[in-house]
N, C-alpha and C. Protein backbone atom coordinates (compact mmCIF):
# COMPACT_ATOMS: atom_id res chain seq x y z
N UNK A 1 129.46 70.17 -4.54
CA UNK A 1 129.79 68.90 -5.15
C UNK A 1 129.20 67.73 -4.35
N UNK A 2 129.44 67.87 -3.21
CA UNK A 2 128.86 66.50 -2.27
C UNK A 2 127.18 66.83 -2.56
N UNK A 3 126.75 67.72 -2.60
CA UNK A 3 125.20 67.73 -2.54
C UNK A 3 125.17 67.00 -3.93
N UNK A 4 125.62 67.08 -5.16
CA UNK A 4 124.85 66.38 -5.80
C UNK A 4 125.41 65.06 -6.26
N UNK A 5 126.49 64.74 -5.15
CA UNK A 5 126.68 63.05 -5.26
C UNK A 5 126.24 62.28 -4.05
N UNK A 6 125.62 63.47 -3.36
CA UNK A 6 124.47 62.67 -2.15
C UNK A 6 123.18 62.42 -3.48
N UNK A 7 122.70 63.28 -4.18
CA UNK A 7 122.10 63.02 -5.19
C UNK A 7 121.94 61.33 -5.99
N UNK A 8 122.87 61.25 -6.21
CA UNK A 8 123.51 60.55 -7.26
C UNK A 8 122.93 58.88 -6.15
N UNK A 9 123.62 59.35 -5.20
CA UNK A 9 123.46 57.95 -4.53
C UNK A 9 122.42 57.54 -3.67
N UNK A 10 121.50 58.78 -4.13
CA UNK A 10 119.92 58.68 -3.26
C UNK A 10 119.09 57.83 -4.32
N UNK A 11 119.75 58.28 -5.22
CA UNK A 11 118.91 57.94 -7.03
C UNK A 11 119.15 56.51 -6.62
N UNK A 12 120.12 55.95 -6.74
CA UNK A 12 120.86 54.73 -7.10
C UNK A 12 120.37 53.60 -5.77
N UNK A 13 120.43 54.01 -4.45
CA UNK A 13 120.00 53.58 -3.05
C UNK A 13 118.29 53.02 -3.54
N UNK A 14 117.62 54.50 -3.15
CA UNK A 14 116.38 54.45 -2.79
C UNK A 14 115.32 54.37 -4.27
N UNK A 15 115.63 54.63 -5.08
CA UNK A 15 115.26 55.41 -6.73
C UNK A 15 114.29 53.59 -7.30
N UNK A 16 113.72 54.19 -7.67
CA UNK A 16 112.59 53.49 -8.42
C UNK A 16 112.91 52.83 -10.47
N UNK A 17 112.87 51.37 -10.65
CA UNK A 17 112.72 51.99 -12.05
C UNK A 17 111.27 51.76 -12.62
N UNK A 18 111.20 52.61 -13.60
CA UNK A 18 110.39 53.24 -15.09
C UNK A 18 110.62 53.03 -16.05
N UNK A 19 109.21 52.95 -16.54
CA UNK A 19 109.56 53.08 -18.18
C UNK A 19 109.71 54.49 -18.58
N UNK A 20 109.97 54.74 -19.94
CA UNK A 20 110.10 56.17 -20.61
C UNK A 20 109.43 56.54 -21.69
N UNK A 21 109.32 57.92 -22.41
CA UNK A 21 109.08 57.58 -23.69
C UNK A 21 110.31 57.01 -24.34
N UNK A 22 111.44 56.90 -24.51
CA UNK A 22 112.80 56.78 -25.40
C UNK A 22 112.57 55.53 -25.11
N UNK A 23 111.91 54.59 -24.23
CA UNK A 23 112.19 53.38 -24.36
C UNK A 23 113.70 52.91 -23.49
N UNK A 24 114.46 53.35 -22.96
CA UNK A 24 115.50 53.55 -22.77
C UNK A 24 115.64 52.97 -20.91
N UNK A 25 114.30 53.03 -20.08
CA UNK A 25 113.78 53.18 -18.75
C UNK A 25 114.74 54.54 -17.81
N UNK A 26 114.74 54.67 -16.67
CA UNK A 26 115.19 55.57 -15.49
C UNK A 26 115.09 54.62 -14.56
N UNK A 27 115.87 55.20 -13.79
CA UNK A 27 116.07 55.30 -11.86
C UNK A 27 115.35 56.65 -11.35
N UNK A 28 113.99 56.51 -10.83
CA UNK A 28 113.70 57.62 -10.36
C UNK A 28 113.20 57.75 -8.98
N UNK A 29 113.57 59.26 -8.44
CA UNK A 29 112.96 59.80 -7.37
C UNK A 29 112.25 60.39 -7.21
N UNK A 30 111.28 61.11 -6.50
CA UNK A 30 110.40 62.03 -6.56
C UNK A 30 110.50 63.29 -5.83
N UNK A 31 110.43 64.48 -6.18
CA UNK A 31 109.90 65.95 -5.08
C UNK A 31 111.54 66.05 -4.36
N UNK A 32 112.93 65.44 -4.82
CA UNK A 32 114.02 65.57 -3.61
C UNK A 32 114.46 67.48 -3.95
N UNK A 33 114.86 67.67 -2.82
CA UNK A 33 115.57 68.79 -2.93
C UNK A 33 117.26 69.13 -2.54
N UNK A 34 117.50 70.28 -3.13
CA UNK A 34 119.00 70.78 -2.82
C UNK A 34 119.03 72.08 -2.44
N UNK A 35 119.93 72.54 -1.93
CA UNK A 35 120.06 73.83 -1.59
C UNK A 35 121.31 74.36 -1.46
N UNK A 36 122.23 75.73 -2.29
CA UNK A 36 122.59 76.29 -2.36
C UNK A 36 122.66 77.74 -1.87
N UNK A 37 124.17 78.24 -1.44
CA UNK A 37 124.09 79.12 -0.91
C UNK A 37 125.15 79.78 -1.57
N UNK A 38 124.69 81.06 -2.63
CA UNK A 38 125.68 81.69 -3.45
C UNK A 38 126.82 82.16 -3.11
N UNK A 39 126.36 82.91 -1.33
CA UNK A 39 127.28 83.92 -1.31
C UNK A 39 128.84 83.02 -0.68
N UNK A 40 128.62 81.35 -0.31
CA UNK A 40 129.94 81.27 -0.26
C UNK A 40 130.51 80.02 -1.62
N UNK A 41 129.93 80.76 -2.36
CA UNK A 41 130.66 80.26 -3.85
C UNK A 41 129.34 79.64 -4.92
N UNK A 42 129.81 79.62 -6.34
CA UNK A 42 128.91 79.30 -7.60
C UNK A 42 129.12 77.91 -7.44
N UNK A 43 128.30 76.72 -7.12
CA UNK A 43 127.89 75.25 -7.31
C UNK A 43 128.21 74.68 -8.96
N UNK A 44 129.34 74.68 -8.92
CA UNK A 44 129.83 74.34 -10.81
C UNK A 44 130.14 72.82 -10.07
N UNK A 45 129.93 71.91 -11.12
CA UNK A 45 130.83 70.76 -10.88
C UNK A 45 132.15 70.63 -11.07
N UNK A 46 132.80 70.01 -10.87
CA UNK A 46 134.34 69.60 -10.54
C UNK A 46 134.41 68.57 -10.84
N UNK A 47 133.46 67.36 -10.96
CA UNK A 47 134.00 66.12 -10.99
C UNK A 47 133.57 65.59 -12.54
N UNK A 48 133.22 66.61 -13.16
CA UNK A 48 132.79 66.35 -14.62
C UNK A 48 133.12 67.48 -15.35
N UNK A 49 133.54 67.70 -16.52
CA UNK A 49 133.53 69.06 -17.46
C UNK A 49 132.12 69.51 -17.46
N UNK A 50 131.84 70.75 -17.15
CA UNK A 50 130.57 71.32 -17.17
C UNK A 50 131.10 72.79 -18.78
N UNK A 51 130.07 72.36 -19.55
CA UNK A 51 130.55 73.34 -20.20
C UNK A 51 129.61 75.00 -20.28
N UNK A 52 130.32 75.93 -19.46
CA UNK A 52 129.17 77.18 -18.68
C UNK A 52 129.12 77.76 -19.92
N UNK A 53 129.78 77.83 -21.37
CA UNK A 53 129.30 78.90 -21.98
C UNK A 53 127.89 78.46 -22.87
N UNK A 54 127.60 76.99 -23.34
CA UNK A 54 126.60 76.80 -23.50
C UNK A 54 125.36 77.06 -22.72
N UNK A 55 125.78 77.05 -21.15
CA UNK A 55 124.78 77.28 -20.29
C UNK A 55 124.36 78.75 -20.01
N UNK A 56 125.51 79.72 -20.44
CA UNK A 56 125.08 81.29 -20.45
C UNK A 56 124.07 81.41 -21.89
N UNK A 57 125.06 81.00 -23.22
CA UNK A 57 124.31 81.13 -24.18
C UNK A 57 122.93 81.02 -24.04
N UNK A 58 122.35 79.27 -23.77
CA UNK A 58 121.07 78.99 -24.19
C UNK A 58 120.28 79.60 -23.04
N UNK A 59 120.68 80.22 -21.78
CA UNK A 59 119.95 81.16 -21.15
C UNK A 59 119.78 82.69 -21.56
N UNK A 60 120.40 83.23 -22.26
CA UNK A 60 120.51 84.78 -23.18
C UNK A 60 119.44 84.27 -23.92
N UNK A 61 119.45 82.91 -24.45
CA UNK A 61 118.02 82.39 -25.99
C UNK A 61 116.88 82.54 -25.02
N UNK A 62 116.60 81.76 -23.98
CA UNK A 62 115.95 81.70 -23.40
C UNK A 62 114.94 83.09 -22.91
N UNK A 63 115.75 83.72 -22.19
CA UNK A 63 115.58 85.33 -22.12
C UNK A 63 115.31 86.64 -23.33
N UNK A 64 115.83 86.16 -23.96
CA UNK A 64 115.66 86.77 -25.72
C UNK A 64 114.15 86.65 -26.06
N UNK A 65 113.51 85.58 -25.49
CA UNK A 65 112.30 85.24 -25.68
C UNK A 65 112.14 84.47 -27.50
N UNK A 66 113.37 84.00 -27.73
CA UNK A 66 113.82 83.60 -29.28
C UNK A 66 112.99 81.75 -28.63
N UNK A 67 112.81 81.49 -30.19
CA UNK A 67 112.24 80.27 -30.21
C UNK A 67 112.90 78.95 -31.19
N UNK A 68 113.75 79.77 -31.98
CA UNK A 68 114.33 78.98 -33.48
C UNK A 68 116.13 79.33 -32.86
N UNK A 69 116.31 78.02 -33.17
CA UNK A 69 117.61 77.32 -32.94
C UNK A 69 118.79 78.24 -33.60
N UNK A 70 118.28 79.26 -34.60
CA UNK A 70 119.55 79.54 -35.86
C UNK A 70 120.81 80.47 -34.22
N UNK A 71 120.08 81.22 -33.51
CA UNK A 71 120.49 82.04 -32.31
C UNK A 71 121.68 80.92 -31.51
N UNK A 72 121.36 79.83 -31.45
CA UNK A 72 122.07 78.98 -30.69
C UNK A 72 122.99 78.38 -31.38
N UNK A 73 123.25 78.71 -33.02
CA UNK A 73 123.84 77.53 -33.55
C UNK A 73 124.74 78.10 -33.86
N UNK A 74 124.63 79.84 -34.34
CA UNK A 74 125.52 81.06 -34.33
C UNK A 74 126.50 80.85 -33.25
N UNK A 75 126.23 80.63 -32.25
CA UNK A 75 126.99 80.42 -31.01
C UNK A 75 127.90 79.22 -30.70
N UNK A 76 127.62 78.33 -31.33
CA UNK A 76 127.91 76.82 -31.51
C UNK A 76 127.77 76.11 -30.43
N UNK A 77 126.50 76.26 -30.10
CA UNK A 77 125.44 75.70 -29.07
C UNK A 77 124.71 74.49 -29.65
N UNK A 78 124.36 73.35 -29.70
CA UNK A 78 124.15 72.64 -30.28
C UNK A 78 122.60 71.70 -29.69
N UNK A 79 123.07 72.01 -28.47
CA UNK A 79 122.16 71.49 -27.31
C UNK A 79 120.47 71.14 -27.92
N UNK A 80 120.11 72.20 -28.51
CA UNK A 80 118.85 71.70 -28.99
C UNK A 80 118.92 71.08 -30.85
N UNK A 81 119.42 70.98 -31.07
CA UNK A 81 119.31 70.21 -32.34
C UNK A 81 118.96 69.16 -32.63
N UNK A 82 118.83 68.10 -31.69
CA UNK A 82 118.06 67.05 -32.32
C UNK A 82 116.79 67.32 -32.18
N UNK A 83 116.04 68.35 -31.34
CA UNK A 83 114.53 68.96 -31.63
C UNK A 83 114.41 69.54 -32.66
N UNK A 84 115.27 70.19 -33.14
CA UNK A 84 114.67 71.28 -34.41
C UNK A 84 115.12 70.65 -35.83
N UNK A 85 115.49 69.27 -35.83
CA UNK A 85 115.55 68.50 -36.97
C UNK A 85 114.05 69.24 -37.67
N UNK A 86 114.12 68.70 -39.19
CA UNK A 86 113.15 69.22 -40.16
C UNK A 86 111.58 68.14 -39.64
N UNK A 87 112.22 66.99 -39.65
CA UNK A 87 111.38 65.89 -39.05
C UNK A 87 110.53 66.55 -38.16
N UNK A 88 111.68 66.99 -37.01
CA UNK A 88 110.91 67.18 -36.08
C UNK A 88 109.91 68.14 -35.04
N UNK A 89 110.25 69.41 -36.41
CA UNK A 89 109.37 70.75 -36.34
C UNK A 89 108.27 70.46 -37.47
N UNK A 90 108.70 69.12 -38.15
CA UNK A 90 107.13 69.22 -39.42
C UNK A 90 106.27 68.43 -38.37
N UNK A 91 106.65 67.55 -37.37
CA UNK A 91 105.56 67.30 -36.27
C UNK A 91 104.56 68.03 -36.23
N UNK A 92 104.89 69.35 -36.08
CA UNK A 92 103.79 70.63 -35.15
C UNK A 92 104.01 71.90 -36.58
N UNK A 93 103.91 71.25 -37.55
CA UNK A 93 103.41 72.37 -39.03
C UNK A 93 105.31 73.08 -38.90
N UNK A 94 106.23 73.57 -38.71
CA UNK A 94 106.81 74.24 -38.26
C UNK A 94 108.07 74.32 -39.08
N UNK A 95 108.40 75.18 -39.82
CA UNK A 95 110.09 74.99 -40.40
C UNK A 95 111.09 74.26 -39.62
N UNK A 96 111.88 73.68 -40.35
CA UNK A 96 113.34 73.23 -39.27
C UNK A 96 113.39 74.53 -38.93
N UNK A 97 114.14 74.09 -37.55
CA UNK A 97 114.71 75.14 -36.58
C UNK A 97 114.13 75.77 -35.41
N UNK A 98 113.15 75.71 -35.99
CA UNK A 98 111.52 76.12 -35.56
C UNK A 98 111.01 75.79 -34.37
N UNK A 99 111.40 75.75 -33.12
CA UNK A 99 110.62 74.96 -31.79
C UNK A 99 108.92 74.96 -31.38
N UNK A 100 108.70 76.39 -31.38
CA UNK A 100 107.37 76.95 -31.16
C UNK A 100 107.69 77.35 -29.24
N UNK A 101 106.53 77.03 -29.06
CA UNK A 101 105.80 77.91 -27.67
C UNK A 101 107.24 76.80 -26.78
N UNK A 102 108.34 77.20 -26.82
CA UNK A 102 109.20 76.46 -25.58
C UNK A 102 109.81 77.54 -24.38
N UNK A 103 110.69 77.55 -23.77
CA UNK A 103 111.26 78.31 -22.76
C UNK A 103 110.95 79.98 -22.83
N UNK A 104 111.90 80.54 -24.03
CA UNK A 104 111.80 81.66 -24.52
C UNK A 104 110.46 82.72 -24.46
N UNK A 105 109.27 81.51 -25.62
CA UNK A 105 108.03 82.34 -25.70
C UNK A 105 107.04 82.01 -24.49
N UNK A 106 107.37 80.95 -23.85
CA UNK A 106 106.54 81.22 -22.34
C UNK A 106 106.91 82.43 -21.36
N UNK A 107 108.48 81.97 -21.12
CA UNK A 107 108.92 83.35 -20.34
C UNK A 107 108.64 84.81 -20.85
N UNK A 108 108.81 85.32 -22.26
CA UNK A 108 108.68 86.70 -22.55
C UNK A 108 107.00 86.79 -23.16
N UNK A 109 106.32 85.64 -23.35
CA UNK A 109 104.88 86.17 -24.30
C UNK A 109 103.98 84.89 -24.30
N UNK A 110 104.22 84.61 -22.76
CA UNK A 110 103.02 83.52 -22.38
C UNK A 110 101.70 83.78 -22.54
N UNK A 111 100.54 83.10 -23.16
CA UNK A 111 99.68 82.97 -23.57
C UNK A 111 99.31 83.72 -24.86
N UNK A 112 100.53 84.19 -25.56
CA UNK A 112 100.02 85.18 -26.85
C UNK A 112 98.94 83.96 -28.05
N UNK A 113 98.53 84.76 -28.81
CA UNK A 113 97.55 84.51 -29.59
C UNK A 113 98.01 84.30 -31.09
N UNK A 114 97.85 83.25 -31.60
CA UNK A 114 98.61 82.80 -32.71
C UNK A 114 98.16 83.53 -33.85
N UNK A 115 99.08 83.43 -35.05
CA UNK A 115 98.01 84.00 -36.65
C UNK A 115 97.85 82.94 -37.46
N UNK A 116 97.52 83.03 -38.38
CA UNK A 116 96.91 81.47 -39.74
C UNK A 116 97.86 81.14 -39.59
N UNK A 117 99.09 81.45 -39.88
CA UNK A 117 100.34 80.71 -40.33
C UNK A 117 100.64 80.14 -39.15
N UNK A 118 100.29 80.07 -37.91
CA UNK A 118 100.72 79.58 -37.01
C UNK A 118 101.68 79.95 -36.17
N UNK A 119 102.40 81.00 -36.78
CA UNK A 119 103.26 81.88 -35.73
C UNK A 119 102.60 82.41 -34.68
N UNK A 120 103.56 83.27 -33.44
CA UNK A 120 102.47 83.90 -32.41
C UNK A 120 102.79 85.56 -32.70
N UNK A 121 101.66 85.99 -32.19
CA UNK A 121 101.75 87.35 -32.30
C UNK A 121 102.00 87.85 -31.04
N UNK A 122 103.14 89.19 -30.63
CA UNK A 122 103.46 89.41 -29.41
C UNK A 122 102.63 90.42 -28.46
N UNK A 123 101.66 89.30 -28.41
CA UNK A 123 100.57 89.87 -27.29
C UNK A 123 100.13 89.52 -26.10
N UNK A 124 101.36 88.66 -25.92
CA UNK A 124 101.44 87.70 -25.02
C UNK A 124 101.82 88.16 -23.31
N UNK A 125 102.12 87.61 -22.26
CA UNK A 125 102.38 88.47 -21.14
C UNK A 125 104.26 87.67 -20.88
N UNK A 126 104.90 89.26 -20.90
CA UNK A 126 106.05 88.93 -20.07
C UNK A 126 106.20 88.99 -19.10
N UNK A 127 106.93 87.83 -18.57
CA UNK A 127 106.57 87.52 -17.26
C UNK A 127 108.09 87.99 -17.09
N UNK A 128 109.34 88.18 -17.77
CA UNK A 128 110.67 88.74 -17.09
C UNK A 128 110.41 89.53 -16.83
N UNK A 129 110.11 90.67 -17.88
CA UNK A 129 109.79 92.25 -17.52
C UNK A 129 108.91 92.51 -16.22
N UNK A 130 107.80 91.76 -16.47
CA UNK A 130 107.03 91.86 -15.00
C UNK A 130 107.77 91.75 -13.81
N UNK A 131 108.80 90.29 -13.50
CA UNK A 131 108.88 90.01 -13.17
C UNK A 131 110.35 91.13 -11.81
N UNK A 132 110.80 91.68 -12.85
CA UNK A 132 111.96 92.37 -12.67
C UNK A 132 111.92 94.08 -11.73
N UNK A 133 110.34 94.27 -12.61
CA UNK A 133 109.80 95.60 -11.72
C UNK A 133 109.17 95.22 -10.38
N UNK A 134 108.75 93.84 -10.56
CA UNK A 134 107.95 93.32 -9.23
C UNK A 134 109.29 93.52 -8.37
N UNK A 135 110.54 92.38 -8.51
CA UNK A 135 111.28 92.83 -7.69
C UNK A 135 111.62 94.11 -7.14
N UNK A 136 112.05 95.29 -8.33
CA UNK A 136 112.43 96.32 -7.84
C UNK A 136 111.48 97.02 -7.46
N UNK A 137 110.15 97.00 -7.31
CA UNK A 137 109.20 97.62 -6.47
C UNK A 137 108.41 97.05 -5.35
N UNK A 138 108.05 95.62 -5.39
CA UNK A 138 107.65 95.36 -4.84
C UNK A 138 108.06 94.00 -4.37
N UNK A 139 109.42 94.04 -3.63
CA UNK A 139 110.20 92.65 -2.90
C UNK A 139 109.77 92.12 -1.86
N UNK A 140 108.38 92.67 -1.11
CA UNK A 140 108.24 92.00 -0.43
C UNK A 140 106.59 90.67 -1.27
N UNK A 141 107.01 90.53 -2.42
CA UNK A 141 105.63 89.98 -2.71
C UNK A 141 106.03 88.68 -2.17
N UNK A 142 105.09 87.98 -2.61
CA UNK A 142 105.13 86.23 -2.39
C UNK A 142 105.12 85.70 -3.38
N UNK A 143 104.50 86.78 -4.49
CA UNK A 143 104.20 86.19 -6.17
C UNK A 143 105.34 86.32 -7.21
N UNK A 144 106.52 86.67 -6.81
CA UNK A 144 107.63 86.62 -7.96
C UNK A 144 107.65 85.35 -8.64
N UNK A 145 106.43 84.85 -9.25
CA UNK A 145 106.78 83.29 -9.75
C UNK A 145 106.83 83.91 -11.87
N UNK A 146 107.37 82.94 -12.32
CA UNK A 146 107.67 82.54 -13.75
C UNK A 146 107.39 81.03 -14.36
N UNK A 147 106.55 80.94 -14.72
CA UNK A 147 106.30 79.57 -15.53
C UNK A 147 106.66 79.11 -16.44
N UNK A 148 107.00 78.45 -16.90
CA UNK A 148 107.48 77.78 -18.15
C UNK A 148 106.48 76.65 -18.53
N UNK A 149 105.66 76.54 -17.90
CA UNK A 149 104.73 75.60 -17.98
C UNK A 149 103.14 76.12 -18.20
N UNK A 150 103.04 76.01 -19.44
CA UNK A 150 101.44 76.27 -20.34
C UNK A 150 100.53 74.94 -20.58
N UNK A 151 99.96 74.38 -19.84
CA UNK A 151 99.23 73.16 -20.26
C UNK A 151 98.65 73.33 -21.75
N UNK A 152 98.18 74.13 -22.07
CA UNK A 152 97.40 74.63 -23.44
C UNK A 152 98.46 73.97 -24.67
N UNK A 153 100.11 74.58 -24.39
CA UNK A 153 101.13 74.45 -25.41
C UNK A 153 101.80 73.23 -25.43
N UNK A 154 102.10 72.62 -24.16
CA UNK A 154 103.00 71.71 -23.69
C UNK A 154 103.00 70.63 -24.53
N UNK A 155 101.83 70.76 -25.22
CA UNK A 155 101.42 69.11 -26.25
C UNK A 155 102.36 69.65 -27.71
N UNK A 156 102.57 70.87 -27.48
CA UNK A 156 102.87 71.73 -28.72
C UNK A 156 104.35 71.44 -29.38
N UNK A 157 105.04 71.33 -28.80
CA UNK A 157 106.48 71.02 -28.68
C UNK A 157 107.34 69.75 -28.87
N UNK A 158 108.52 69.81 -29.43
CA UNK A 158 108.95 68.64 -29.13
C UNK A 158 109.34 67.89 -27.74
N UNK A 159 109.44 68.85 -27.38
CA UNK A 159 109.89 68.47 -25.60
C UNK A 159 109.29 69.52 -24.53
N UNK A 160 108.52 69.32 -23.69
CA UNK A 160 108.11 70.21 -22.88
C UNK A 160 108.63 70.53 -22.08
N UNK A 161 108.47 71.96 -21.19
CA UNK A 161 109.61 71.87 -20.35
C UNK A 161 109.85 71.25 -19.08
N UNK A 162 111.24 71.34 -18.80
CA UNK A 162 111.70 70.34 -17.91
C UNK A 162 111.47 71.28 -16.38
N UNK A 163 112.54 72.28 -16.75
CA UNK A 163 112.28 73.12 -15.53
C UNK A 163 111.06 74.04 -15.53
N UNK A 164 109.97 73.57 -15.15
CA UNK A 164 108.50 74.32 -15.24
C UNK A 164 108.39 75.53 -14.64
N UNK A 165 109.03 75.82 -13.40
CA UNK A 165 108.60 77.18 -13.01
C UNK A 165 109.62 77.49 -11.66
N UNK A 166 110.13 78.62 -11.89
CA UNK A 166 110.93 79.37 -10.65
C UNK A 166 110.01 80.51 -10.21
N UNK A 167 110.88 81.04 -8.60
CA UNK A 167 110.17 81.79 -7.64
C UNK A 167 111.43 82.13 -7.28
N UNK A 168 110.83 83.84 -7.14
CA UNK A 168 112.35 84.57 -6.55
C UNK A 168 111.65 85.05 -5.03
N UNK A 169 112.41 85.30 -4.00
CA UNK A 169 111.82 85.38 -2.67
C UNK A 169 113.15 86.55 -2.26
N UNK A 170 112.80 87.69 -1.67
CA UNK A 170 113.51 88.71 -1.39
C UNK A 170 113.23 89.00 0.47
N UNK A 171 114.51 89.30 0.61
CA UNK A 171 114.62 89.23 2.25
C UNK A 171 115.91 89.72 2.67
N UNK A 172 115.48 91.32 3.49
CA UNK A 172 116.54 91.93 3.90
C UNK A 172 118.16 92.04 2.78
N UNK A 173 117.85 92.50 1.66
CA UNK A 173 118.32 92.76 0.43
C UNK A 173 118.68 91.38 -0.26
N UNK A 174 118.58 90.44 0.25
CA UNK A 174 118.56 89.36 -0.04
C UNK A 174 117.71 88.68 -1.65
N UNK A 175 118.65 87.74 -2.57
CA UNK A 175 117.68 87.39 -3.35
C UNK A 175 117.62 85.95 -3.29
N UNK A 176 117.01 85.30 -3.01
CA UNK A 176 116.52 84.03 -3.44
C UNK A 176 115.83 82.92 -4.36
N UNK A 177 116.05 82.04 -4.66
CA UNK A 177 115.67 81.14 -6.10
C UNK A 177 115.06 79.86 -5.86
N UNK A 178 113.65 79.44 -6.05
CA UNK A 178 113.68 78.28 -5.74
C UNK A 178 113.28 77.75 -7.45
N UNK A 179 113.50 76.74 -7.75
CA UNK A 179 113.17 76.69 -9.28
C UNK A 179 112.65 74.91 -9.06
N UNK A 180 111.50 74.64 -9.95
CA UNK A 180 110.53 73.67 -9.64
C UNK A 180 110.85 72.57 -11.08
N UNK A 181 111.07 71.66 -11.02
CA UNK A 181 111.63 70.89 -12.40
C UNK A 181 110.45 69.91 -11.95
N UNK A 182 109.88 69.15 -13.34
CA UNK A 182 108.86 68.41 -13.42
C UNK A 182 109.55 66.78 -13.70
N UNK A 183 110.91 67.45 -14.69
CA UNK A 183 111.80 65.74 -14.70
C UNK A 183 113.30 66.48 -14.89
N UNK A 184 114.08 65.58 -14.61
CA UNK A 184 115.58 66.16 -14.62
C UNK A 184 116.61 65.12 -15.24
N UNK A 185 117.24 64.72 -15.95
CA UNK A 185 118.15 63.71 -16.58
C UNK A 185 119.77 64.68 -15.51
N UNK A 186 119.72 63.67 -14.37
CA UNK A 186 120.16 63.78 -13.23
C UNK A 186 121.72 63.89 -13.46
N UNK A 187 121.97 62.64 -14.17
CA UNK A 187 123.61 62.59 -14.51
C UNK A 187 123.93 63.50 -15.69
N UNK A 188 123.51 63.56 -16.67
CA UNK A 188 123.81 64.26 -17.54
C UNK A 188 123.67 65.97 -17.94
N UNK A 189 121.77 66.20 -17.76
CA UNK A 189 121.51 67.41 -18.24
C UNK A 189 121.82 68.54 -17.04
N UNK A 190 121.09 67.92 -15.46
CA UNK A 190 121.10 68.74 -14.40
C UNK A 190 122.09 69.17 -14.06
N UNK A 191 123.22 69.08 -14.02
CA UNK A 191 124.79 69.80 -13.72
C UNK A 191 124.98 70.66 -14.88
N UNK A 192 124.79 70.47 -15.87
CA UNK A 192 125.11 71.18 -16.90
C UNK A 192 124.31 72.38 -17.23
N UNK A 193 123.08 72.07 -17.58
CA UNK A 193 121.62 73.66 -18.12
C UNK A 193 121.20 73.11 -16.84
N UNK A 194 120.12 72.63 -16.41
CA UNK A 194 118.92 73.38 -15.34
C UNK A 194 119.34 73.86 -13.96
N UNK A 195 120.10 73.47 -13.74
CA UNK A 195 120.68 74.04 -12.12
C UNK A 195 121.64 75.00 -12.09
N UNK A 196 122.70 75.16 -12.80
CA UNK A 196 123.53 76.33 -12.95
C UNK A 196 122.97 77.26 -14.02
N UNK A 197 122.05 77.13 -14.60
CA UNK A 197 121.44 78.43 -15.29
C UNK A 197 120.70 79.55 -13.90
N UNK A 198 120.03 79.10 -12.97
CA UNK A 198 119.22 79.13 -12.28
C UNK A 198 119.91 79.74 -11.23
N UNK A 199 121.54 78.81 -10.98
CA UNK A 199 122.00 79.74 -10.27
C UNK A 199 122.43 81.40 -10.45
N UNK A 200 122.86 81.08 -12.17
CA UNK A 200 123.01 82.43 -12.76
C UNK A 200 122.29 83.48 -12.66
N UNK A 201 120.65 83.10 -12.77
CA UNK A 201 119.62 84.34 -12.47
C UNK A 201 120.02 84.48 -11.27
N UNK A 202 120.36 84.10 -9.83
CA UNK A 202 119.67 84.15 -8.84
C UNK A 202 121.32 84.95 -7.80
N UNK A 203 121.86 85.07 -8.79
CA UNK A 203 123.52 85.14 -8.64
C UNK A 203 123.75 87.00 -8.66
């Protein structure tokens, strides 16, 4: 909890403002870090309702390698819905619901190869599956990394991703997580999905 209201007041102290796209501006910082240590407890907030089952859900979507919202809404996950408005999948050709190349199809079928209709075909590389035998065979790599970040797609989407790419680091049975975010909506989104999902893999 104190780490991320040292956060809060590094933003607010030292923090820069910006413009945005929303028009809306930020307080921003650059490159700061945090660090967690699982084994003497899960980093949930306390000083705000964090709600974890949305944050298990839209990580199961995530991992599912699923791309269309209907998975999340079954759940009464809501979190992505103002992306998959009809509006805002006819952006990029796409049915409501419809995201395209976001979290899901980078992590399980990064770089697959699209058909006319614009769907992708799963020929893509999983990087969990890879990612999972690398651990269990080979923990001492340096390369356990996962991207979420496709320059090719990123234009593709309604929102690109935020948390671009994690690295798992193994040591004396040890697992470790460092996870790389490109922007973070500090007060709101980061306590809630990108930092406690992350702890979850790494948990």
């Amino acid at each position: 909890m104190k780490a991320y209201l040292d956060l809060l007041d590094h933003i607010l102290q030292t923090g820069g403002d910006k413009g945005d796209r929303t028009g809306t501006g930020t307080r921003s910082v650059f490159g700061y870090q945090m660090r967690f240590d699982l084994s003497k407890g899960f980093p949930l907030l306390t000083t705000k309702k964090v709600h974890f089952r949305s944050i298990a859900i839209e990580l199961l979507w995530f991992l599912k390698g699923d791309t269309n919202v209907k998975y999340l809404q079954e759940h009464q996950v809501s979190i992505w819905d103002e992306w998959a408005t009809a509006k805002q999948c006819a952006r990029f050709g796409r049915p409501e619901g419809e995201l395209g190349p976001v979290y899901g199809h980078q992590w399980r079928n990064f770089g697959a190869s699209q058909n006319a209709d614009g769907s992708y075909k799963n020929d893509g590389f999983d990087q969990i599956s890879w990612l999972i035998n690398e651990i269990k065979n080979n923990p001492s790599s340096r390369r356990l990394i996962v991207s979420g970040w496709n320059p090719k797609e990123a234009g593709q989407v309604p929102l690109p991703p935020c948390h671009t790419l994690f690295q798992f680091f193994v040591q004396d049975g040890k697992l470790s997580c460092q996870l790389y975010q490109r922007s973070a909506d500090v007060f709101f989104l980061f306590p809630h999905m990108n930092n406690s999902q992350y702890e979850v893999l790494a948990a």
